[in-house]
N, C-alpha and C. Protein backbone atom coordinates (compact mmCIF):
# COMPACT_ATOMS: atom_id res chain seq x y z
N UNK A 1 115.93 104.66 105.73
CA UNK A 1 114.77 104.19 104.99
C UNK A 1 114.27 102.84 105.52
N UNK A 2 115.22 101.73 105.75
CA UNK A 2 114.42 100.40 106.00
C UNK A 2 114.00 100.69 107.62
N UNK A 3 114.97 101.40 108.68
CA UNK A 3 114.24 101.65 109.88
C UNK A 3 112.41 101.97 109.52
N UNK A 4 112.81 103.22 109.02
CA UNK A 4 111.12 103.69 108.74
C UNK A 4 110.18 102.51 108.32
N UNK A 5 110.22 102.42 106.97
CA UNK A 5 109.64 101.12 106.84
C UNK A 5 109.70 100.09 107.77
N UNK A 6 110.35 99.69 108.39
CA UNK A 6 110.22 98.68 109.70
C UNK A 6 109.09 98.52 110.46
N UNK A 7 109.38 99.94 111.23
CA UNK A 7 108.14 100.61 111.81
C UNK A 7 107.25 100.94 111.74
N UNK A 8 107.23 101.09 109.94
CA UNK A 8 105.66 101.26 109.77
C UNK A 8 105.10 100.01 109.21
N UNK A 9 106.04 98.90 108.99
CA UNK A 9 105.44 97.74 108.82
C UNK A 9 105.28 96.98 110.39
N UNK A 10 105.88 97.70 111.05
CA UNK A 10 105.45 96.68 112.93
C UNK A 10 103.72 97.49 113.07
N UNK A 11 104.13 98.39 112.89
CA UNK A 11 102.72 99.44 113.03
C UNK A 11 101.29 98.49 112.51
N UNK A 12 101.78 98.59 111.38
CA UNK A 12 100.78 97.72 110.09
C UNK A 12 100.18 96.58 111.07
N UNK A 13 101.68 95.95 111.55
CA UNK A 13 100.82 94.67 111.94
C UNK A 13 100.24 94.54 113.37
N UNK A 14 101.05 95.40 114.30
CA UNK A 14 99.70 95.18 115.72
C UNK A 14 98.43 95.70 115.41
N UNK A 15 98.07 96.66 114.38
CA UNK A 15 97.23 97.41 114.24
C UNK A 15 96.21 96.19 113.14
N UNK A 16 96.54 95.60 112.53
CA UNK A 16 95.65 94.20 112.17
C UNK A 16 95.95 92.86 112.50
N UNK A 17 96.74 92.66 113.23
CA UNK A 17 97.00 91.63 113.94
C UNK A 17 95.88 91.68 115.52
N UNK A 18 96.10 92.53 116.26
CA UNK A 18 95.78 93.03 117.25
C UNK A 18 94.34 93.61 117.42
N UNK A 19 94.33 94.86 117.08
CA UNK A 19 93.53 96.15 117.15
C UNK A 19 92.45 95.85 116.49
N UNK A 20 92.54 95.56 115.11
CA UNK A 20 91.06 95.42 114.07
C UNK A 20 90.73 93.97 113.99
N UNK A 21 91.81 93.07 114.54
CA UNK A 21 90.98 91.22 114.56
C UNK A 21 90.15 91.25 115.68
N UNK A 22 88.43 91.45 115.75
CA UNK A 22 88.06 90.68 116.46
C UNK A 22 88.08 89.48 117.24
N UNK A 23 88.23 89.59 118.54
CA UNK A 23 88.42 88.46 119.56
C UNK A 23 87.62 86.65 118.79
N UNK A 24 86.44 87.27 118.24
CA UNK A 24 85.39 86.34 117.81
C UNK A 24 86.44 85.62 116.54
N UNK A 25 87.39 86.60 115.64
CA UNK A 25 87.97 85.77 114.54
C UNK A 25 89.19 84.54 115.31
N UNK A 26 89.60 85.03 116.43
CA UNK A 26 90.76 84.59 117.03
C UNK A 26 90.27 83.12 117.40
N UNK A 27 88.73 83.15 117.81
CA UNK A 27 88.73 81.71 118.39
C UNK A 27 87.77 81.21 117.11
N UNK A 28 87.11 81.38 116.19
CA UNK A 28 86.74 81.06 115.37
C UNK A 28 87.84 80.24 114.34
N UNK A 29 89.36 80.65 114.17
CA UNK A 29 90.19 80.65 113.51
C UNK A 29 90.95 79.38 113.96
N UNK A 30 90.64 79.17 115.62
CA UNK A 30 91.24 78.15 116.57
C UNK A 30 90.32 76.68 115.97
N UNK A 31 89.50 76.98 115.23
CA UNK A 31 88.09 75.67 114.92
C UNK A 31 88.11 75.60 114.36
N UNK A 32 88.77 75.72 113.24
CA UNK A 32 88.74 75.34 111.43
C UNK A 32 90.02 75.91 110.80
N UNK A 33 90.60 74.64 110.54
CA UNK A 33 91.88 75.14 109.80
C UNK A 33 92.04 76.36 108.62
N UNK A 34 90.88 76.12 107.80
CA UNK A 34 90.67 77.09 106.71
C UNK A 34 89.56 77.54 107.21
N UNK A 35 89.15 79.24 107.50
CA UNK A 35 87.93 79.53 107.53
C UNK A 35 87.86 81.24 106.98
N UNK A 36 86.62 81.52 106.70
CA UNK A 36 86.69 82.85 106.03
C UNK A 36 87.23 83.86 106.90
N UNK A 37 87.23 83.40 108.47
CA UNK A 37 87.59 84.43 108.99
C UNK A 37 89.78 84.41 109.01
N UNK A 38 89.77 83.64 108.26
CA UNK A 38 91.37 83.94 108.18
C UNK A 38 91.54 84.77 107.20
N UNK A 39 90.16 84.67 106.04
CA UNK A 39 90.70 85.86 104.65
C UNK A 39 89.88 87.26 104.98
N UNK A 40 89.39 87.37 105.70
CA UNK A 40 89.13 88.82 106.35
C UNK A 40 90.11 88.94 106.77
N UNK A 41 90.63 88.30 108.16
CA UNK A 41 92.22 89.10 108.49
C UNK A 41 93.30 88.95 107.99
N UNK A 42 93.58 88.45 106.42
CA UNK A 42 94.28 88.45 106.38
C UNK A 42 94.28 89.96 105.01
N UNK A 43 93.02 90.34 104.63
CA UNK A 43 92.86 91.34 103.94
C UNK A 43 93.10 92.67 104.72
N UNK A 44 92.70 92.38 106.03
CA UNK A 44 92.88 93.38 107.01
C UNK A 44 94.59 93.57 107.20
N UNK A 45 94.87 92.60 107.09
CA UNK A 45 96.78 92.85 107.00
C UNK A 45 96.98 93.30 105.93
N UNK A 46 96.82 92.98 104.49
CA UNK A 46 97.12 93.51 103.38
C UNK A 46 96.61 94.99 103.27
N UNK A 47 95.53 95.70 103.70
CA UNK A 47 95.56 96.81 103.72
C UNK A 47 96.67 97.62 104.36
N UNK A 48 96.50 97.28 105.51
CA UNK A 48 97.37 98.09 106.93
C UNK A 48 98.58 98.04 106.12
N UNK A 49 99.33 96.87 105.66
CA UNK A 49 100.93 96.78 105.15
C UNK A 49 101.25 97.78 103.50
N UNK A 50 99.95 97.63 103.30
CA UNK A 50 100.12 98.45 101.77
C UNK A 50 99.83 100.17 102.57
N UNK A 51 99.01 100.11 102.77
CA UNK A 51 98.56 101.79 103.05
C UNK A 51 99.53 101.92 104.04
N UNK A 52 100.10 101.63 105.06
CA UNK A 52 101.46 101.96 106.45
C UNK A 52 102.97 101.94 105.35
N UNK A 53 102.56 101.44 104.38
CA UNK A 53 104.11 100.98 103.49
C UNK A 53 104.65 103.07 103.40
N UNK A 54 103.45 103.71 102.89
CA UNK A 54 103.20 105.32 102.35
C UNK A 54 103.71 104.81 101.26
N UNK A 55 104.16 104.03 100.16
CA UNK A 55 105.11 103.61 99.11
C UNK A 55 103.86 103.31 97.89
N UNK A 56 103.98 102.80 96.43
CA UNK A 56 102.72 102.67 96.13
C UNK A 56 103.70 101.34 95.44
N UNK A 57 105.53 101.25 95.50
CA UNK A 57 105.96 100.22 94.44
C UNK A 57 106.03 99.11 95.96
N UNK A 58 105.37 99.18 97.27
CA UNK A 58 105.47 98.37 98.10
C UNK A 58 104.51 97.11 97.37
N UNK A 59 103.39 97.58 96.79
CA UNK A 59 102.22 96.55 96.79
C UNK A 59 102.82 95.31 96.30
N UNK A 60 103.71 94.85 95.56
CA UNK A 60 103.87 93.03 95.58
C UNK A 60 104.55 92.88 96.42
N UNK A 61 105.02 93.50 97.35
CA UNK A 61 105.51 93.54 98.92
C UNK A 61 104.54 92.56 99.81
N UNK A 62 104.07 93.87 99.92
CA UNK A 62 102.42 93.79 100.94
C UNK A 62 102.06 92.40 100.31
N UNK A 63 101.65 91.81 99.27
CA UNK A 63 101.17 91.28 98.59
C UNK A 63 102.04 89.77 99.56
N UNK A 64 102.87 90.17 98.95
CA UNK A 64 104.26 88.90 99.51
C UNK A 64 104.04 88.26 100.90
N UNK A 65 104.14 89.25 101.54
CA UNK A 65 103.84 89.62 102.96
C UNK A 65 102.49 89.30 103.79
N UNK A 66 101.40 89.46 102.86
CA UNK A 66 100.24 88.74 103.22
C UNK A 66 99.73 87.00 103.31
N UNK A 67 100.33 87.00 102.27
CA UNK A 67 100.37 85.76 101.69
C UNK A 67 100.94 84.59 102.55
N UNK A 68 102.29 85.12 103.19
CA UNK A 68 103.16 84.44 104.01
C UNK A 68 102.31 84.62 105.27
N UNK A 69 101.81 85.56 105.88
CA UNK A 69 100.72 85.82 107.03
C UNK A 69 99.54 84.37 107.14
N UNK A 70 99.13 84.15 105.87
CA UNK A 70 97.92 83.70 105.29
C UNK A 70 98.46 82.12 105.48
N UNK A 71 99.64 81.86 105.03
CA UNK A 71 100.31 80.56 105.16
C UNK A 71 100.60 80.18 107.05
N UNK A 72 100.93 81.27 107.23
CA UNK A 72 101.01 81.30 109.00
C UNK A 72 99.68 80.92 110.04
N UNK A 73 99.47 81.60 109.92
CA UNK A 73 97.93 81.59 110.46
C UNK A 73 97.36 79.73 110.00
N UNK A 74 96.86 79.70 108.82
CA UNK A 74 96.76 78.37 108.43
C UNK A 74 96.93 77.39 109.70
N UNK A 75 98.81 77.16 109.20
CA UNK A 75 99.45 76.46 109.76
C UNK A 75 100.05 76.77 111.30
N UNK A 76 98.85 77.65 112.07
CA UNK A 76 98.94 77.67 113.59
C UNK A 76 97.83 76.96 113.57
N UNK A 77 96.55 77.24 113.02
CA UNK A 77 95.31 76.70 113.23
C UNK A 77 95.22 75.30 112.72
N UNK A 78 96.26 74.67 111.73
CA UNK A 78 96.24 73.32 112.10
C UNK A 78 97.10 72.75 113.06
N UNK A 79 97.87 73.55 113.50
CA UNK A 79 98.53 72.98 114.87
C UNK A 79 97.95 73.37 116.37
N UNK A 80 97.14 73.98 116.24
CA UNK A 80 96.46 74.32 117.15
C UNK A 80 95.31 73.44 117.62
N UNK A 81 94.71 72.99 116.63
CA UNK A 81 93.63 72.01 116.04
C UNK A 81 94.02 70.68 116.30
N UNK A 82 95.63 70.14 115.93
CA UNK A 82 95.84 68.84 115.85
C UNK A 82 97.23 68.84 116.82
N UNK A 83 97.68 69.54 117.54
CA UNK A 83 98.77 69.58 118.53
C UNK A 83 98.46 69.57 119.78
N UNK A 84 99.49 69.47 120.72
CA UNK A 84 99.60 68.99 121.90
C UNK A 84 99.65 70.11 122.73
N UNK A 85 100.13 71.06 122.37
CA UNK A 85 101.34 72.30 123.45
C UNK A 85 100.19 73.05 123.44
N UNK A 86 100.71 74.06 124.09
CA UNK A 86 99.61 75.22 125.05
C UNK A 86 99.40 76.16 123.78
N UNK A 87 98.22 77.01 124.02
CA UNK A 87 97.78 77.84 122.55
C UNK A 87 99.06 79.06 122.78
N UNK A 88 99.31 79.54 124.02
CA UNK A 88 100.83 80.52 124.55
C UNK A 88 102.02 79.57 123.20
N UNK A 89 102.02 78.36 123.33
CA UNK A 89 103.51 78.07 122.69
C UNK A 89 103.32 78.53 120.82
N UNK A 90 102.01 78.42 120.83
CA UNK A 90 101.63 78.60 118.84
C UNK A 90 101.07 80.11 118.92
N UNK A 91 101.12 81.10 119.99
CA UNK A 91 100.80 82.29 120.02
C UNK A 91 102.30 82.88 119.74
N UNK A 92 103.26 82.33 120.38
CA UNK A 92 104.69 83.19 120.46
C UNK A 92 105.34 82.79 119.26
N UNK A 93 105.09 81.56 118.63
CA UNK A 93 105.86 81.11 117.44
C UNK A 93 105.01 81.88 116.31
N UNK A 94 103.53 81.92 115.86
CA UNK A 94 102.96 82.68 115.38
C UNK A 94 103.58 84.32 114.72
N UNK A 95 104.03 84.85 116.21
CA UNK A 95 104.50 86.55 116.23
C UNK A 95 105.88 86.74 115.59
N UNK A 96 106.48 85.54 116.68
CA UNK A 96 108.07 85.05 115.73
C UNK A 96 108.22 85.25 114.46
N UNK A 97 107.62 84.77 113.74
CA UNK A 97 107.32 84.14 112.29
C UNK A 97 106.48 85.73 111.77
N UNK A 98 105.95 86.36 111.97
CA UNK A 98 105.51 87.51 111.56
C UNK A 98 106.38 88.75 111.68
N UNK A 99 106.96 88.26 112.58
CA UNK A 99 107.96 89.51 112.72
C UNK A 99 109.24 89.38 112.12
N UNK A 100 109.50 88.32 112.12
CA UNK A 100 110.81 88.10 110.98
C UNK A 100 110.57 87.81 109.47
N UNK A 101 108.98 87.54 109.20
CA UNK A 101 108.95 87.97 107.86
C UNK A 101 108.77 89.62 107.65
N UNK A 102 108.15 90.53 108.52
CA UNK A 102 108.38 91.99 108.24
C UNK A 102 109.77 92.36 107.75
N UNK A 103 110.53 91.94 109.15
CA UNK A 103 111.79 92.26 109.12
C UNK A 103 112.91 91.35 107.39
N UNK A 104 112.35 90.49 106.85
CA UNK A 104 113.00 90.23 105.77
C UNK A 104 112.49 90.85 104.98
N UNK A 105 111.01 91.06 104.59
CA UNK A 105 110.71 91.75 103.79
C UNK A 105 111.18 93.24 103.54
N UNK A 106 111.04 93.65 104.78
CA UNK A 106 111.17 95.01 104.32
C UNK A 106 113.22 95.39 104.10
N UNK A 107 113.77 94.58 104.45
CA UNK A 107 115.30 94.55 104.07
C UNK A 107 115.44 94.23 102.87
N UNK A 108 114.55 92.96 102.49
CA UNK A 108 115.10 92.93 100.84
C UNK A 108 114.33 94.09 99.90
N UNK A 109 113.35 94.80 100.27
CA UNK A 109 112.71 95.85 99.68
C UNK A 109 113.80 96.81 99.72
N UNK A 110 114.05 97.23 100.96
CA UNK A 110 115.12 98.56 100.57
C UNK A 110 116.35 98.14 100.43
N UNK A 111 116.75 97.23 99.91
CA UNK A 111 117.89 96.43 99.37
C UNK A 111 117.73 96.58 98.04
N UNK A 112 116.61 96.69 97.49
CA UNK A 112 116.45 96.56 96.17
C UNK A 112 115.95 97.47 95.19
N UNK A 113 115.22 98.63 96.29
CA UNK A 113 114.62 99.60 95.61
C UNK A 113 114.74 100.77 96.72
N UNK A 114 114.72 101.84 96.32
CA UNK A 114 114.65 102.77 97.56
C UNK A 114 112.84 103.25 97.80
N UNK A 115 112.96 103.20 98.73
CA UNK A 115 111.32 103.27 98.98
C UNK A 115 111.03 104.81 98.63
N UNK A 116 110.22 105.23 98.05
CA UNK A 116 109.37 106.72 98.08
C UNK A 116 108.39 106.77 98.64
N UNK A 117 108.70 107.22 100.34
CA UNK A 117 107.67 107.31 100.68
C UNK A 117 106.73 108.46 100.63
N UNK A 118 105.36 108.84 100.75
CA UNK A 118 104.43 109.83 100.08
C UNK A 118 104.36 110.45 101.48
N UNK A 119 104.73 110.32 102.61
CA UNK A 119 104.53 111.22 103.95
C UNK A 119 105.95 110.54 104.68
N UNK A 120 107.01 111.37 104.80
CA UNK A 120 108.22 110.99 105.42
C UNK A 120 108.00 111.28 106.89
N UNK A 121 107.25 110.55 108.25
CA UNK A 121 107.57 110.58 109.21
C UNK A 121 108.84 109.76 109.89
N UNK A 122 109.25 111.33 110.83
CA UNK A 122 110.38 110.95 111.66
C UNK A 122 109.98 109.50 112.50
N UNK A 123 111.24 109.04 112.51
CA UNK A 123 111.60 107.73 113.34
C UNK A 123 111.27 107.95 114.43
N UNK A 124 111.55 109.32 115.22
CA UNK A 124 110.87 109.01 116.67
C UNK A 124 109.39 109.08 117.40
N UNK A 125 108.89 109.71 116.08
CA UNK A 125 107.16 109.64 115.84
C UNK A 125 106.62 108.41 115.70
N UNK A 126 107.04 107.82 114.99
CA UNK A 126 107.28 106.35 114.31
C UNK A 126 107.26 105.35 115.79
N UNK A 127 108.35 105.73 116.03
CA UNK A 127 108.67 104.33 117.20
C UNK A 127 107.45 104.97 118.23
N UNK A 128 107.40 106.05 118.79
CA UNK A 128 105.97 106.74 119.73
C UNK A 128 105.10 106.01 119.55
N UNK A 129 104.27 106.51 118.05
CA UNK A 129 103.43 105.74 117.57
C UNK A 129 103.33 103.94 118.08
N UNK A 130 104.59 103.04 117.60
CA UNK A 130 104.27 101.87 118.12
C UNK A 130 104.00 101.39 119.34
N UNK A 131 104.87 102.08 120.26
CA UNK A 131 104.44 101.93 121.56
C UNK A 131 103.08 102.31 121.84
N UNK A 132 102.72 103.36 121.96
CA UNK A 132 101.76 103.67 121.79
C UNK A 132 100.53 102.54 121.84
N UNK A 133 100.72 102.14 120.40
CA UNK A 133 99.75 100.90 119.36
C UNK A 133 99.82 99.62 120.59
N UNK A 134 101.34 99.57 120.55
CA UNK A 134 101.80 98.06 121.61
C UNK A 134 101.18 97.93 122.88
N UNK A 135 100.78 99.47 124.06
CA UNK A 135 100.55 99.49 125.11
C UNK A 135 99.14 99.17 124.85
N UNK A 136 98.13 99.57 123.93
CA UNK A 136 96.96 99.85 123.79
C UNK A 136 96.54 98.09 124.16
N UNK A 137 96.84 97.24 123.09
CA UNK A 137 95.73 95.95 123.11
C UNK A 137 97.28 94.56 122.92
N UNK A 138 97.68 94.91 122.51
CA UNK A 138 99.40 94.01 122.02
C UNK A 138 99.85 93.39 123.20
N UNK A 139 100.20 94.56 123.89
CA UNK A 139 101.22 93.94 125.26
C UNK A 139 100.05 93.17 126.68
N UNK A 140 98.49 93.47 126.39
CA UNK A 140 97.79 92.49 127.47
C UNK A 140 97.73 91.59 126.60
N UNK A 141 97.74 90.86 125.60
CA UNK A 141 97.96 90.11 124.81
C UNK A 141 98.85 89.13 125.02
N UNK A 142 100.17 90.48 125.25
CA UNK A 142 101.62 89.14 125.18
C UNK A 142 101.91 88.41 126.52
N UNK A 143 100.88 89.43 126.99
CA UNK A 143 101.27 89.35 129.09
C UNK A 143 100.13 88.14 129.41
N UNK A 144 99.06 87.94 128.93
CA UNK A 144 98.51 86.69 129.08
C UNK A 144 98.72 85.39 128.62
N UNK A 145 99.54 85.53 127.63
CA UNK A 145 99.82 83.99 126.64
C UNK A 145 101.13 83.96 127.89
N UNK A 146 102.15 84.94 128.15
CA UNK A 146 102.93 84.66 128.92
C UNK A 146 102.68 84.07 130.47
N UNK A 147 101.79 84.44 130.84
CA UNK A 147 100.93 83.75 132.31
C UNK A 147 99.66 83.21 132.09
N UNK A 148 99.56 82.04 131.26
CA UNK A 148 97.95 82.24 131.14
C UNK A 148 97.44 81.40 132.68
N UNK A 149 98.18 81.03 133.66
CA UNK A 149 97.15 80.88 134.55
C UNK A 149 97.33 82.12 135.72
N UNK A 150 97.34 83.02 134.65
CA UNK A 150 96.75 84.42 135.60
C UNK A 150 94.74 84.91 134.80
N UNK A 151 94.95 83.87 133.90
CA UNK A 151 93.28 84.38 133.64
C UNK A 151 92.22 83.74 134.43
């Protein structure tokens, strides 16, 4: 159960992290610590994490989970804004921090409740799927913050 959920919470997030944030919110987001375009994507995460959960007792999850996104983001864009280091060093700490709140969240969820999910896909569909998601827009992503003087 928490594998699944894992995966469909990694899913959740390249797929609004990545895929549905416009390039335009990314540098818009880089210019103003608070701006509307952080509560579009960060609604765009709260969907993906509630509807990818398949669960319906996930939502103060998702909820949880957004929120902490919402606090993230923030506090890249004021360090981004008022710091020294390369946008690569607040891009990788950013993902860090997103991915180990998935990964707590969704452990203390099926720690605490057993998830029902409403469409039980297999794990190896699941992990397909991410790759999949990861090759699409994710991994030129991670491959440029990792070399950015290859742009």
């Amino acid at each position: 159960m928490l594998y699944q959920l894992l995966l469909l919470q990694l899913i959740a997030h390249l797929l609004g992290d990545f895929i549905f944030q416009p390039h335009i919110w990314t540098i818009q987001k880089k210019q103003k610590i608070v701006s509307c375009f952080h509560l579009w994507h960060v609604l765009v995460i709260f969907i993906f994490s509630f509807v990818l959960s398949f669960d319906f007792g996930f939502l103060p999850f998702a909820v949880i989970l957004t929120l902490i996104h919402l606090a993230t983001d923030i506090a890249k864009s004021y360090f981004q804004i008022n710091g020294s280091k390369k946008d690569s060093f607040y891009f990788f700490t950013d993902q860090l921090v997103h991915i180990l709140t998935l990964l707590i969240i969704s452990t203390v969820y099926c720690s605490y409740f057993t998830p029902d999910f409403i469409y039980n896909i297999p794990l190896k569909y699941l992990a397909i799927a991410l790759a999949f998601i990861f090759c699409a827009k994710p991994a030129n992503i991670f491959i440029k913050n990792a070399n950015p003087e290859l742009i």
